[in-house]
N, C-alpha and C. Protein backbone atom coordinates (compact mmCIF):
# COMPACT_ATOMS: atom_id res chain seq x y z
N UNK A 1 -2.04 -15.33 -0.13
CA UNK A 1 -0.93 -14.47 0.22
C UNK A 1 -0.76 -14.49 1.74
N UNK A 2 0.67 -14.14 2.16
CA UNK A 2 0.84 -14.74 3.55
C UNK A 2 1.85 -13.49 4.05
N UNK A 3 0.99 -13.23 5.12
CA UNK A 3 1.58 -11.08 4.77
C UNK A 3 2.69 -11.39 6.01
N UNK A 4 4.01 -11.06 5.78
CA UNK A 4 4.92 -10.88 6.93
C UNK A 4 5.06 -9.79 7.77
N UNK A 5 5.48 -10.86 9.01
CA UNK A 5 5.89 -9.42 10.18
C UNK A 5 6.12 -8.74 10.19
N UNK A 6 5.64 -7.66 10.40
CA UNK A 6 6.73 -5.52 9.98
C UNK A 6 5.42 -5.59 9.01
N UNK A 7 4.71 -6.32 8.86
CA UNK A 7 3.76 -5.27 7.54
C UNK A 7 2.69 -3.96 7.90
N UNK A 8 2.23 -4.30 9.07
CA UNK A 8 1.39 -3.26 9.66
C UNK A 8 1.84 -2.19 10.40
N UNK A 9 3.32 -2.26 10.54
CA UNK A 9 4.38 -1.12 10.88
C UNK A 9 4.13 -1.10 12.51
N UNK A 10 3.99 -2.41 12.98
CA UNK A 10 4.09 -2.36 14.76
C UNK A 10 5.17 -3.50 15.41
N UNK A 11 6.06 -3.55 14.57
CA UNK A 11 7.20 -3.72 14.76
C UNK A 11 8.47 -2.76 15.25
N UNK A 12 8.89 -2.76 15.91
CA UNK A 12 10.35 -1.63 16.31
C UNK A 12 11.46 -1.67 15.43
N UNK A 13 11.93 -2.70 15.62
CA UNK A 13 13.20 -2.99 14.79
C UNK A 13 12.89 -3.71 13.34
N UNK A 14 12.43 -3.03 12.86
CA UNK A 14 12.22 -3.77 10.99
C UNK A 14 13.73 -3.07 10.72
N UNK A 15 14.15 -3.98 9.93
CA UNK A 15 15.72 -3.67 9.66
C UNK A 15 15.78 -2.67 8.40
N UNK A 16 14.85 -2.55 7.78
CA UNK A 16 15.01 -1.43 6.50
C UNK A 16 13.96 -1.55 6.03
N UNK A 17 13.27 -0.10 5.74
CA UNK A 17 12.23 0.73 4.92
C UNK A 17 12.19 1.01 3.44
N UNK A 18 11.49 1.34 2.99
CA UNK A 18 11.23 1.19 1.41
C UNK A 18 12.12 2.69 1.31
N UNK A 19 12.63 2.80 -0.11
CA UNK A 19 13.18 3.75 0.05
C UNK A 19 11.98 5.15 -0.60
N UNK A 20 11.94 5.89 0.35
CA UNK A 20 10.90 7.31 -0.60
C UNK A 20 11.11 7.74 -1.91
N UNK A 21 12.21 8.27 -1.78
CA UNK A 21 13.06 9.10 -3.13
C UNK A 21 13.19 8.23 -4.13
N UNK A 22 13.70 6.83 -4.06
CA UNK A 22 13.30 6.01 -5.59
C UNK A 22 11.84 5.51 -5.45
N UNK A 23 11.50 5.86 -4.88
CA UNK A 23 9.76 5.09 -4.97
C UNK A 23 9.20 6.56 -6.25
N UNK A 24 9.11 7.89 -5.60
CA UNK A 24 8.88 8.96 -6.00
C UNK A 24 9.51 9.00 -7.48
N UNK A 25 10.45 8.78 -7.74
CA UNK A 25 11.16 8.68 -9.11
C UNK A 25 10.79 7.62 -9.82
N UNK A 26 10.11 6.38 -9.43
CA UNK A 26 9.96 5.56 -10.22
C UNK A 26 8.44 5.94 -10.72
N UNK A 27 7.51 6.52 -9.66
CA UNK A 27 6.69 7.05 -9.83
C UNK A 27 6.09 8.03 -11.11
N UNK A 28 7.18 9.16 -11.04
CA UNK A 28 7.48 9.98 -12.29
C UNK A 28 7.35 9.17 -13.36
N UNK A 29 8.20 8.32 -13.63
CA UNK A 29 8.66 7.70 -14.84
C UNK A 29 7.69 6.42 -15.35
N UNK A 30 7.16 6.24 -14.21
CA UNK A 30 5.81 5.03 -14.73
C UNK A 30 5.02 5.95 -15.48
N UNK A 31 4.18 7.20 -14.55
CA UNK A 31 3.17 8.02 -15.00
C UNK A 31 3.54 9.02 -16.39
N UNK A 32 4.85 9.07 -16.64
CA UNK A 32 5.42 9.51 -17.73
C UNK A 32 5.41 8.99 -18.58
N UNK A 33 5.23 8.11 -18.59
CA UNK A 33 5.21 7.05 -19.94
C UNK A 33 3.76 6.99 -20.29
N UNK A 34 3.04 6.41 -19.11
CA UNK A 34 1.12 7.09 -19.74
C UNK A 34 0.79 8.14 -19.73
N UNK A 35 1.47 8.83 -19.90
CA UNK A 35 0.74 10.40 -19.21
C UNK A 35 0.61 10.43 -18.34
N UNK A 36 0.67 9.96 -17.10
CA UNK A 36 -0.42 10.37 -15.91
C UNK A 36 0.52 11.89 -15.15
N UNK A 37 -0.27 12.34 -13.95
CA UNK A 37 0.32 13.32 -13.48
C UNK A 37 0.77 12.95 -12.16
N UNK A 38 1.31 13.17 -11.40
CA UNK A 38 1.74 13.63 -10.10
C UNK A 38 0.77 14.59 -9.49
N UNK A 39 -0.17 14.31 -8.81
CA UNK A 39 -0.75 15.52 -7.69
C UNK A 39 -0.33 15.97 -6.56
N UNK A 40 0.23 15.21 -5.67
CA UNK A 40 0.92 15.08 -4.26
C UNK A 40 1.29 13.80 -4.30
N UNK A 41 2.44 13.90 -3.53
CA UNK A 41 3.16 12.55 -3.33
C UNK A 41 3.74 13.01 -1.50
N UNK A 42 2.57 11.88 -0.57
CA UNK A 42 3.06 12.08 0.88
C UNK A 42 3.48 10.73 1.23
N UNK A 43 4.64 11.16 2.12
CA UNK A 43 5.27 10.11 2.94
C UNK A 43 4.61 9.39 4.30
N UNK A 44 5.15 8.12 4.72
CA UNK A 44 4.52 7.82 5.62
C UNK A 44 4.41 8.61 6.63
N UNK A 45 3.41 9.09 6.81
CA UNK A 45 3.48 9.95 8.74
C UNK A 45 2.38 8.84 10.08
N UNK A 46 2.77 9.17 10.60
CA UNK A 46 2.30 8.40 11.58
C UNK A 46 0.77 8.83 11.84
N UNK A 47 -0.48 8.30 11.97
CA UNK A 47 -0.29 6.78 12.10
C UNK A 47 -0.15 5.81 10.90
N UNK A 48 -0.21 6.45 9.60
CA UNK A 48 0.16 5.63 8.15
C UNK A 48 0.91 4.69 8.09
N UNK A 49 0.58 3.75 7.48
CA UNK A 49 1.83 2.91 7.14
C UNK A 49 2.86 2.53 5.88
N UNK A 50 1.78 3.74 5.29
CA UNK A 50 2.65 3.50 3.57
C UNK A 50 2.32 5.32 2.94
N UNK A 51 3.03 5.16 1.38
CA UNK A 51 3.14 6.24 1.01
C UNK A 51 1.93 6.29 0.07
N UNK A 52 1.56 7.64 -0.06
CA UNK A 52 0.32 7.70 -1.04
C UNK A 52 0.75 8.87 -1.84
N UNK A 53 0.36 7.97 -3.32
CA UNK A 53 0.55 9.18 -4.56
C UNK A 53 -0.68 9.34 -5.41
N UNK A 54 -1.12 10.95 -4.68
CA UNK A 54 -2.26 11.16 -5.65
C UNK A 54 -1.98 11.73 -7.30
N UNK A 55 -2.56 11.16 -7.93
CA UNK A 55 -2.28 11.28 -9.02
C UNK A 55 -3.64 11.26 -10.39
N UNK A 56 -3.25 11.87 -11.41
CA UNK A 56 -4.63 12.12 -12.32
C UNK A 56 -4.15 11.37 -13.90
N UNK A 57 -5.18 10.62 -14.31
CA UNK A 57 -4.98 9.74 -15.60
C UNK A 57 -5.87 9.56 -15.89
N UNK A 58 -5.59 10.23 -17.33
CA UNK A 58 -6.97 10.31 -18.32
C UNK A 58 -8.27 11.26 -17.94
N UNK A 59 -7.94 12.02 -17.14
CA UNK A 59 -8.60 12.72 -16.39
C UNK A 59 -9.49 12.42 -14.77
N UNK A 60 -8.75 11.07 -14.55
CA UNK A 60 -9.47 10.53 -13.60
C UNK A 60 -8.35 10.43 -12.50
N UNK A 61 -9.18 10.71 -11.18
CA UNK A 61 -8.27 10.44 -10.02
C UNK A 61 -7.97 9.32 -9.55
N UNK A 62 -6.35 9.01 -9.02
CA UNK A 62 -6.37 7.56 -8.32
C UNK A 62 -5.47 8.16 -7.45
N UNK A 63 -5.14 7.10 -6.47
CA UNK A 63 -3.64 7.00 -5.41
C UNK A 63 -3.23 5.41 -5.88
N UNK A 64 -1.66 5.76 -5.57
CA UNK A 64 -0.67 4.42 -5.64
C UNK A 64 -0.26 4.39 -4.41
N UNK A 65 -0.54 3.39 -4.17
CA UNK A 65 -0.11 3.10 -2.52
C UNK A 65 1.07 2.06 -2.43
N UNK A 66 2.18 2.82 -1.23
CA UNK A 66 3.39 1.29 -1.07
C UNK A 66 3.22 1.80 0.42
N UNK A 67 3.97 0.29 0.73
CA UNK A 67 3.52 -0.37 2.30
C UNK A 67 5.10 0.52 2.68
N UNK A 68 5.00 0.85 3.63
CA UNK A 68 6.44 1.76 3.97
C UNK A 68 7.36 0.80 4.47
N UNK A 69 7.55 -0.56 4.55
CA UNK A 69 8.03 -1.65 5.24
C UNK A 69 8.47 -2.85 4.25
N UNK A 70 7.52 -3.07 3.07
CA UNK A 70 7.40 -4.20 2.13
C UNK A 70 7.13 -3.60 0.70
N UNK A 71 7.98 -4.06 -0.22
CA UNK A 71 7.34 -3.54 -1.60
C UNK A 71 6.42 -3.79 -2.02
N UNK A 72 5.20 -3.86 -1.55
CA UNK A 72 3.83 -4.02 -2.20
C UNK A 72 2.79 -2.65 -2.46
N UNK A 73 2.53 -2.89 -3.71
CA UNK A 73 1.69 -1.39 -4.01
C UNK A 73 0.83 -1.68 -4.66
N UNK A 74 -0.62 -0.52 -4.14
CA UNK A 74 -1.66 -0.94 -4.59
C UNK A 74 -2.42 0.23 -5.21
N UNK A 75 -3.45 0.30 -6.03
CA UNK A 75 -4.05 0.97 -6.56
C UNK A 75 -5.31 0.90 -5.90
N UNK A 76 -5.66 2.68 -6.11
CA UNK A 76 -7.18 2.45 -5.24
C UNK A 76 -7.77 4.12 -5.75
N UNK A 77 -9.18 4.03 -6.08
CA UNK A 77 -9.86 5.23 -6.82
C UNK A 77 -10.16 5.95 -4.92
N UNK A 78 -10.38 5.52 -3.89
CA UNK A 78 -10.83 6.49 -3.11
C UNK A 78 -9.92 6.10 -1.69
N UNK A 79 -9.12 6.65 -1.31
CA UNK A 79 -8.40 6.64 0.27
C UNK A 79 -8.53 7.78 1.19
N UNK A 80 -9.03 7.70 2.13
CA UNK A 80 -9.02 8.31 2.98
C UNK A 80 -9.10 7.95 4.48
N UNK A 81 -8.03 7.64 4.73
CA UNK A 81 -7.64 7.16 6.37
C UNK A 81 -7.86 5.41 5.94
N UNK A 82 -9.52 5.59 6.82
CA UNK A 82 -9.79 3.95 7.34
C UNK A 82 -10.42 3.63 5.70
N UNK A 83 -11.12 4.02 4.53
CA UNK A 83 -11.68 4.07 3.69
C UNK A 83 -10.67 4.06 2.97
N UNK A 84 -10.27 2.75 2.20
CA UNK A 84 -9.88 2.69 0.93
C UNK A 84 -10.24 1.61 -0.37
N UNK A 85 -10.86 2.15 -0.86
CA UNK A 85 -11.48 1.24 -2.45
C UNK A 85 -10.17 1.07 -3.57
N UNK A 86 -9.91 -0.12 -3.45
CA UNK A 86 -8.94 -0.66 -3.99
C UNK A 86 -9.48 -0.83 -5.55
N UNK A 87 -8.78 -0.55 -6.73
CA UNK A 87 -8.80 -0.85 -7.69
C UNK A 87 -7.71 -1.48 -8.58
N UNK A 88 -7.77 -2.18 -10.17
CA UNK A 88 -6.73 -2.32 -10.54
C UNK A 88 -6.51 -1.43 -11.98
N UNK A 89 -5.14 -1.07 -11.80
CA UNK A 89 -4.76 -0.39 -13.07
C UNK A 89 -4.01 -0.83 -14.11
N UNK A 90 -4.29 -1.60 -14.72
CA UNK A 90 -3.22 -2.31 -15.90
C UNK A 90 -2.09 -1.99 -16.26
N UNK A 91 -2.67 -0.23 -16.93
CA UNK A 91 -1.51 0.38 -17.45
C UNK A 91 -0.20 0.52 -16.64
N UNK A 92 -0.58 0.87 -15.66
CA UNK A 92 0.79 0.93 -14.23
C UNK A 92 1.60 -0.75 -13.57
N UNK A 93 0.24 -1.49 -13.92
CA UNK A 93 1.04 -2.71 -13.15
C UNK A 93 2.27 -2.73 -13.74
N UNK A 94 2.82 -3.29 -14.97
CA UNK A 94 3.80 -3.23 -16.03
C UNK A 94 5.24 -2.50 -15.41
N UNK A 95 4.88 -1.31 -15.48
CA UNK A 95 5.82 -0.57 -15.10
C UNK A 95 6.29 -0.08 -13.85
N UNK A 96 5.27 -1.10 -12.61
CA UNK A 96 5.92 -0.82 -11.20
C UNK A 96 5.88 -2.42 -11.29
N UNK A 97 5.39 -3.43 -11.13
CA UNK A 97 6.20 -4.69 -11.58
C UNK A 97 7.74 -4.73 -11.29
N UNK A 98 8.75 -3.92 -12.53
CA UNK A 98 9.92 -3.86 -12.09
C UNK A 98 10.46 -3.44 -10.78
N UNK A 99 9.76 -3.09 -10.16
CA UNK A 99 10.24 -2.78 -8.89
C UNK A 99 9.34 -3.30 -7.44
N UNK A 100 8.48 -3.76 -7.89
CA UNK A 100 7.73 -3.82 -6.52
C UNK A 100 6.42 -4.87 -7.00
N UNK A 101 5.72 -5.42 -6.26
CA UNK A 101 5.14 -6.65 -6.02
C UNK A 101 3.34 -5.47 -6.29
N UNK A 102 2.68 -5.81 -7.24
CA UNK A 102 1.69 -5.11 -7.62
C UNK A 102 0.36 -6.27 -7.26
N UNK A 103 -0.11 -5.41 -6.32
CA UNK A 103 -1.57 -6.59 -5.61
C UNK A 103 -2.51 -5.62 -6.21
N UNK A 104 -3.37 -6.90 -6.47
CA UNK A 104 -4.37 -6.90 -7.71
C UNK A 104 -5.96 -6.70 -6.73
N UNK A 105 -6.72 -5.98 -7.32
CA UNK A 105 -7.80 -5.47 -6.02
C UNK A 105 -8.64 -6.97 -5.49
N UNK A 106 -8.45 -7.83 -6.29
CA UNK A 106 -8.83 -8.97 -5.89
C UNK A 106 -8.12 -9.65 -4.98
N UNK A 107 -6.98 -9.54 -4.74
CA UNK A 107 -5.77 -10.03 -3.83
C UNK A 107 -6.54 -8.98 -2.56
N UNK A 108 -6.40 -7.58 -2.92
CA UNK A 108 -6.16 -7.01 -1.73
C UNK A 108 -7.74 -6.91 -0.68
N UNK A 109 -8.38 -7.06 -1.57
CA UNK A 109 -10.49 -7.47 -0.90
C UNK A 109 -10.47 -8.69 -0.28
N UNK A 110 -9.11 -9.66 -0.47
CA UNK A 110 -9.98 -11.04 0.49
C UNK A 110 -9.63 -11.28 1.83
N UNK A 111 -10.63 -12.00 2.25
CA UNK A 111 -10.92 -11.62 3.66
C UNK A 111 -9.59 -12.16 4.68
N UNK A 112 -9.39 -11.20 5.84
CA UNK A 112 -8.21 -11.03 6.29
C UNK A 112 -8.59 -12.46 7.94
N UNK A 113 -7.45 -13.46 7.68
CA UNK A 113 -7.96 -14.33 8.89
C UNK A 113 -6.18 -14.52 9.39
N UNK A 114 -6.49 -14.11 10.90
CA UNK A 114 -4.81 -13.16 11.57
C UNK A 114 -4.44 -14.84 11.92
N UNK A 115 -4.72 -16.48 11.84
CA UNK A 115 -4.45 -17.83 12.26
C UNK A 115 -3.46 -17.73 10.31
N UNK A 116 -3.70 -17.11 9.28
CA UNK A 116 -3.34 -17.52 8.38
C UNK A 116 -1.94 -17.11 7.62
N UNK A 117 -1.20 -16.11 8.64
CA UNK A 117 -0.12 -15.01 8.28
C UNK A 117 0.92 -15.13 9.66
N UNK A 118 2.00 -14.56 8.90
CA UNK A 118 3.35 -14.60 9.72
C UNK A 118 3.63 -13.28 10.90
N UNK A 119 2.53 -12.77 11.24
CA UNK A 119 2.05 -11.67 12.14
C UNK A 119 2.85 -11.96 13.63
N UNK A 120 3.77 -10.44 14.35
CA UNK A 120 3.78 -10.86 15.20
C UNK A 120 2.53 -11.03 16.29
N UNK A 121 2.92 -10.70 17.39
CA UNK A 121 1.22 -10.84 18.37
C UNK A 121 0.91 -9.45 18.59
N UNK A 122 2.30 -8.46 18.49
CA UNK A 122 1.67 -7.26 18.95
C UNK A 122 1.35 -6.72 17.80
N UNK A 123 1.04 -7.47 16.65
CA UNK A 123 0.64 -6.96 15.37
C UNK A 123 -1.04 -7.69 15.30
N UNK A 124 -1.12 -8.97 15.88
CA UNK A 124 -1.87 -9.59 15.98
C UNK A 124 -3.09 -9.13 17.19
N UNK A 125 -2.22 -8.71 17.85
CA UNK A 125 -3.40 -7.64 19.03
C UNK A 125 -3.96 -6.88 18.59
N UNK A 126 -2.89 -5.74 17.53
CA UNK A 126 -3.71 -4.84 16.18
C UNK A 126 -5.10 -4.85 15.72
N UNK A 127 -4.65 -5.97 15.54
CA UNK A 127 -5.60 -6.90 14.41
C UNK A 127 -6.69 -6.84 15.15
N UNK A 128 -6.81 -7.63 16.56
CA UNK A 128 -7.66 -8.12 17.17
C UNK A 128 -8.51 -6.66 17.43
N UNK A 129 -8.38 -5.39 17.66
CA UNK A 129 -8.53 -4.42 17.97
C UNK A 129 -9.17 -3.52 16.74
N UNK A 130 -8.47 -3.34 15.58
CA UNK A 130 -8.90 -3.12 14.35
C UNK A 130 -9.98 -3.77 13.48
N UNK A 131 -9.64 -5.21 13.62
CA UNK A 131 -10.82 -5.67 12.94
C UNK A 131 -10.67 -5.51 11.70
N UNK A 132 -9.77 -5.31 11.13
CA UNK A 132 -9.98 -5.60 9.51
C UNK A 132 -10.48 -6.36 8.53
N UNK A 133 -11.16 -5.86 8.14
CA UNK A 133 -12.08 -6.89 7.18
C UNK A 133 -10.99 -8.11 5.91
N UNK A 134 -10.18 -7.22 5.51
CA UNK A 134 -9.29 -7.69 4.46
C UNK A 134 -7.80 -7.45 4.36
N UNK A 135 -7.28 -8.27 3.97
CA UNK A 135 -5.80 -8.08 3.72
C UNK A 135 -5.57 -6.79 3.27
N UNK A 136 -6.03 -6.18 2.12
CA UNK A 136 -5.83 -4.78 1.92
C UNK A 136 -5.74 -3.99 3.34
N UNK A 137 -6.57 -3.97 4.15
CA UNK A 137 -6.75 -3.02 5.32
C UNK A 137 -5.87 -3.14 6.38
N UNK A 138 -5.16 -4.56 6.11
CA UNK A 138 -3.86 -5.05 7.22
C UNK A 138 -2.77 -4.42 6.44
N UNK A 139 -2.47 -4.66 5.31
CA UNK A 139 -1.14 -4.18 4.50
C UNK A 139 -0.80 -2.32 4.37
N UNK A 140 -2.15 -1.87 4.44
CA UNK A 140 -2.20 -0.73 4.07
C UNK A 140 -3.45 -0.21 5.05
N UNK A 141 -2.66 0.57 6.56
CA UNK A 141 -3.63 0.96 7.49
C UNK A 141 -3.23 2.45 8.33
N UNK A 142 -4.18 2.70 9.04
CA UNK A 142 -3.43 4.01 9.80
C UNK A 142 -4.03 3.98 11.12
N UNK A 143 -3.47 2.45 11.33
CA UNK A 143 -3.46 2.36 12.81
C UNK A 143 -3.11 3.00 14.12
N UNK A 144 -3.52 3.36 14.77
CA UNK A 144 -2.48 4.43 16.16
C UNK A 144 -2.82 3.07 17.59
């Protein structure tokens, strides 16, 4: 996978953002169909770069994560800031599929090399500074 410019949100002019309000509604209607619940659903705030929906299925906690820049969303049992354990959820891929590009925890764990992506430099300075271990942690970060 070959992550484009604007993904780490240190770009100025990205010409258009994911939209919240149908992300949030599609949200509903995925987790409606398995049951799942809605716990909080927060928007990107700065330094974030994507939206996180905590949410409960089957009695178990997860977040759905989208990149606030690129339709890619990921599943993960534990987020918090720099800490996120990516997982995959079957039942959901299916039904966000239709809308958005669903990375698989194996996609999002491999190792992140900034010579191999369409990064600008001041995204690439990021990088150099952050140190991210994996593509997950470039796509989905809360860089300042």
């Amino acid at each position: 996978m070959i992550l484009p410019k604007g993904i780490t949100g240190f770009i100025d002019n990205m010409e258009e953002m994911i939209d919240g309000q149908q992300f949030k509604k599609i949200c509903y209607e995925v987790l409606r169909d398995d049951k799942g619940e809605v716990l909080k659903f927060e928007v990107p705030l700065y330094p974030l770069n994507y939206f996180k929906v905590h949410i409960r299925l089957k009695g178990e906690l997860f977040y759905i994560l989208l990149n606030e820049y690129y339709p890619y969303i990921a599943f993960a049992n534990k987020c918090e800031h720099i800490v996120i354990e990516f997982t995959d959820l079957p039942a959901f891929t299916k039904g966000f599929n239709e809308y958005y590009t669903v990375l698989t925890k194996k996609e999002l764990n491999l190792p992140f090399f900034k010579k191999e992506h369409d990064l600008e430099e001041v995204e690439l300075r990021q990088a150099a500074y952050w140190q991210p271990r994996s593509i997950g942690e470039v796509i989905f970060n809360c860089w300042d």
